[in-house]
Every structure is written in C-alpha cells, then in structure tokens.
N, C-alpha and C. Protein backbone atom coordinates (compact mmCIF):
# COMPACT_ATOMS: atom_id res chain seq x y z
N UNK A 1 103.35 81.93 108.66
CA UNK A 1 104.01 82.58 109.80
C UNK A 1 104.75 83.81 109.31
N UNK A 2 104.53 85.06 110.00
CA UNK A 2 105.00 86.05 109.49
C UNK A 2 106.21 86.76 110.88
N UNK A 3 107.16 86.42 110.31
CA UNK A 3 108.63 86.72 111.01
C UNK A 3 108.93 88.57 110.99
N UNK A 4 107.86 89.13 110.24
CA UNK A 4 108.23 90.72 110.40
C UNK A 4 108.17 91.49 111.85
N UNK A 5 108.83 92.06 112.17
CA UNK A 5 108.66 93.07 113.34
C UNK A 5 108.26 94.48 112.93
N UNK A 6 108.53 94.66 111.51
CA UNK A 6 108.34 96.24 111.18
C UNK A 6 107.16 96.41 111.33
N UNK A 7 106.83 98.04 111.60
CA UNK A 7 105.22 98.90 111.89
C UNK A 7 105.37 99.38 110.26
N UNK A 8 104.51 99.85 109.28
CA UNK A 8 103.11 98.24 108.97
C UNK A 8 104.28 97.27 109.11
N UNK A 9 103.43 96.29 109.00
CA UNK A 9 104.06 94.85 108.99
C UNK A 9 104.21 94.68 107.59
N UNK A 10 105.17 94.16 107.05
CA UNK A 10 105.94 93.55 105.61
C UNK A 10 104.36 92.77 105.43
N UNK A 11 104.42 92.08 103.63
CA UNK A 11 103.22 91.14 103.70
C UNK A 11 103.92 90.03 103.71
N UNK A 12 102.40 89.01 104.29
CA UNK A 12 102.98 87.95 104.45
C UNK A 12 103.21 87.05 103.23
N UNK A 13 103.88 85.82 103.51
CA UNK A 13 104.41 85.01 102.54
C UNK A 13 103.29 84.17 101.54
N UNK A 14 102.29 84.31 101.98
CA UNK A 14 101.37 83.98 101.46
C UNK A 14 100.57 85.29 100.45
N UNK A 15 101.00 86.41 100.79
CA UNK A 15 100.31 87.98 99.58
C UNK A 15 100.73 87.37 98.72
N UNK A 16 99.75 88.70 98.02
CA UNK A 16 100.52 88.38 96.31
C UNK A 16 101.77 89.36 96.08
N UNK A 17 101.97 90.25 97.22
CA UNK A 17 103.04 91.65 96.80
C UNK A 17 103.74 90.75 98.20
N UNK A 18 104.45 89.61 98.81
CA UNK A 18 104.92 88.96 99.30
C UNK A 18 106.52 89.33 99.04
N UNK A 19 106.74 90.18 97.49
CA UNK A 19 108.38 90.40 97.13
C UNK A 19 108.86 91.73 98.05
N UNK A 20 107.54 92.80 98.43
CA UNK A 20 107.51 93.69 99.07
C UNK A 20 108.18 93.65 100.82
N UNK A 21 108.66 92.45 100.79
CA UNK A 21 109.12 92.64 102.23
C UNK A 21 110.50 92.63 102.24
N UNK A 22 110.70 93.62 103.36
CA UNK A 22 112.42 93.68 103.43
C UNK A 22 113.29 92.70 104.02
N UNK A 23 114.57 92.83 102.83
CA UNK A 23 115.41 91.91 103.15
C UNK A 23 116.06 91.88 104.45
N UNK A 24 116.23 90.38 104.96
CA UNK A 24 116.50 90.03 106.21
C UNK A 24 118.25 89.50 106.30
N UNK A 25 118.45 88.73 104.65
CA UNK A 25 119.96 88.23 104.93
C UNK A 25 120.10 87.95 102.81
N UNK A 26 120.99 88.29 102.67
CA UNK A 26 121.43 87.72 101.21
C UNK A 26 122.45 87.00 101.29
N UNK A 27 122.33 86.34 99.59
CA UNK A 27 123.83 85.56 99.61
C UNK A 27 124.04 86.52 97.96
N UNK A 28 124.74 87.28 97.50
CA UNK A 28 125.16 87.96 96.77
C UNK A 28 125.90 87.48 95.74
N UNK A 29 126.92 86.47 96.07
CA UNK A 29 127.55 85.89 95.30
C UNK A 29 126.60 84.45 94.38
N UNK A 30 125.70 83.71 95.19
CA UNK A 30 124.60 83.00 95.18
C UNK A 30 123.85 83.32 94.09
N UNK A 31 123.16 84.83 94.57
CA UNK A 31 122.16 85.04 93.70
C UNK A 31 120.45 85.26 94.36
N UNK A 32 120.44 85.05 95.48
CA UNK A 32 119.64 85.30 96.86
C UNK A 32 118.93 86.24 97.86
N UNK A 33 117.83 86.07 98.02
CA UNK A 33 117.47 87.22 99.41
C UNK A 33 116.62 86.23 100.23
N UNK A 34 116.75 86.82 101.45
CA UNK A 34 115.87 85.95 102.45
C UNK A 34 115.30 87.52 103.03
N UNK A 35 113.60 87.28 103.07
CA UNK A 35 112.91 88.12 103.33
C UNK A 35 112.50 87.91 104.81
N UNK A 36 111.65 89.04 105.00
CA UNK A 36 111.24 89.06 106.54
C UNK A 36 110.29 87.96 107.29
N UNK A 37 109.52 87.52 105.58
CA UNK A 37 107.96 86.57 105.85
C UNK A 37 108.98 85.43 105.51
N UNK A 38 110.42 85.41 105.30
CA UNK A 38 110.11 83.63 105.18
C UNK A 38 110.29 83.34 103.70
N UNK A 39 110.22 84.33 102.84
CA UNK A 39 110.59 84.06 101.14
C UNK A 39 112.05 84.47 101.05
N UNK A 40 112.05 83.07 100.08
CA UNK A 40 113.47 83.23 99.63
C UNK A 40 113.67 83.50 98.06
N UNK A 41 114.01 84.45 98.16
CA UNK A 41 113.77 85.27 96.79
C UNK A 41 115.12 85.14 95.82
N UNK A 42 115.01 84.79 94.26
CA UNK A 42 116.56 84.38 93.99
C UNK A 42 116.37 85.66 92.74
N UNK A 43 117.39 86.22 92.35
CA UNK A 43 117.80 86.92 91.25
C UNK A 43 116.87 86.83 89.95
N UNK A 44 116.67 85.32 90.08
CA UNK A 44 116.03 85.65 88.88
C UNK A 44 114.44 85.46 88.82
N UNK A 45 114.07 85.85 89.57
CA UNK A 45 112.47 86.24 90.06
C UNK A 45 111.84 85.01 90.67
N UNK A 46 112.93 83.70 90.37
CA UNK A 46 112.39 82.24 91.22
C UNK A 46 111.88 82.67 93.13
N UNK A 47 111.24 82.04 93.56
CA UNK A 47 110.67 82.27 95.09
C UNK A 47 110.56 80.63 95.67
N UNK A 48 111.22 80.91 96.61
CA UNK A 48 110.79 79.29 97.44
C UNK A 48 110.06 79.76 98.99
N UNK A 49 108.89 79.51 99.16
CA UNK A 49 107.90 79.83 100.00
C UNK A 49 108.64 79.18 101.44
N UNK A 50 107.90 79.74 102.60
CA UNK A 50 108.18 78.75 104.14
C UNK A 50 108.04 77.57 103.88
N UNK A 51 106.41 77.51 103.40
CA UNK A 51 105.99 75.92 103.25
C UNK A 51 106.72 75.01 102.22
N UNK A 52 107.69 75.58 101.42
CA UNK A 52 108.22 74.83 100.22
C UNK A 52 107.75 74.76 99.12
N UNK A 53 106.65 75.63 99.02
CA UNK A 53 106.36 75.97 97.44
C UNK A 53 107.07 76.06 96.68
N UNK A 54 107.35 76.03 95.48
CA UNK A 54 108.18 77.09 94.40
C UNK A 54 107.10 77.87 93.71
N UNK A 55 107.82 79.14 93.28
CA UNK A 55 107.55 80.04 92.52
C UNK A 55 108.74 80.12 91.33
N UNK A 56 108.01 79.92 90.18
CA UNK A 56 108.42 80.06 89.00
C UNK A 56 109.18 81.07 88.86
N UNK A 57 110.33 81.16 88.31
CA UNK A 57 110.93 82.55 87.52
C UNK A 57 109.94 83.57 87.10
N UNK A 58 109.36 84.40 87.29
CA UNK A 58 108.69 85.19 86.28
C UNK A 58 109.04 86.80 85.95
N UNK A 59 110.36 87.10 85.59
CA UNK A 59 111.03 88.26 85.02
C UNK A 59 110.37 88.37 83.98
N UNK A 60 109.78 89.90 84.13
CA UNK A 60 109.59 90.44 82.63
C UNK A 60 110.60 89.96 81.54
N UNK A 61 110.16 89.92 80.43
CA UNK A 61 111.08 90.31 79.39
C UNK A 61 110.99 91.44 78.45
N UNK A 62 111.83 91.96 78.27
CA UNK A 62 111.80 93.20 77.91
C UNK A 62 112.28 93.48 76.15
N UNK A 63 111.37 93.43 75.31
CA UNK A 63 112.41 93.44 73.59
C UNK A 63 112.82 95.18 73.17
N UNK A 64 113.02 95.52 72.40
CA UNK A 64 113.93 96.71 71.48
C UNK A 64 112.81 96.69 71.07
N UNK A 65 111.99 98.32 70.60
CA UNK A 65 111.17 98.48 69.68
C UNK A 65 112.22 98.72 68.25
N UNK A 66 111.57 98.46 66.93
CA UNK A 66 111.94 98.29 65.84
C UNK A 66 112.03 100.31 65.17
C-alpha cells in the first residue's frame, strides 16, 4: 500500500530505492523516520517494512586510506 500523494509518486515500500521517499513524521531524539510508503527508516540504515519485514542495518563503512 502506497500512502504517497506526491506527483511522481514516492516508491513504494516494496522498491528497491524505497529510502527515496519523503519523510512523513520523525522521532529525532529516537533515531527514526516514517516515510510516505509506510517505511520506517532508523538512523542506522535498519528498515521495518508495512508488512513487518526487517531490513538489516546496511551503512556503508567507510576506512582511512593508509
């Protein structure tokens, strides 16, 4: 179910670019975004889907070249 109203439409929660939709409500102190499709997106790249999926953390990591 896709909760966007915007012209294009955000993607839905099911894309793979699903992070691409604009935020609808945060919790800041939390660590949180609630998107337009229904993803709940946390700081540290974790995702909890409509249906209750999880999505793994998956932040780059980034090292120092030598």
């Amino acid at each position: 179910m896709n909760q966007c109203l915007h012209q294009p439409l955000c993607p839905s929660a099911a894309a793979s670019d699903r992070e691409a939709a604009r935020v609808v409500a945060h919790g800041l102190e939390q660590g949180w975004s609630l998107l337009c499709n229904g993803v709940l997106l946390f700081e540290d790249t974790g995702e909890l889907l409509p249906d209750g999926h999880i999505i793994a953390p998956h932040r780059t990591c980034l090292t120092a070249a030598a």
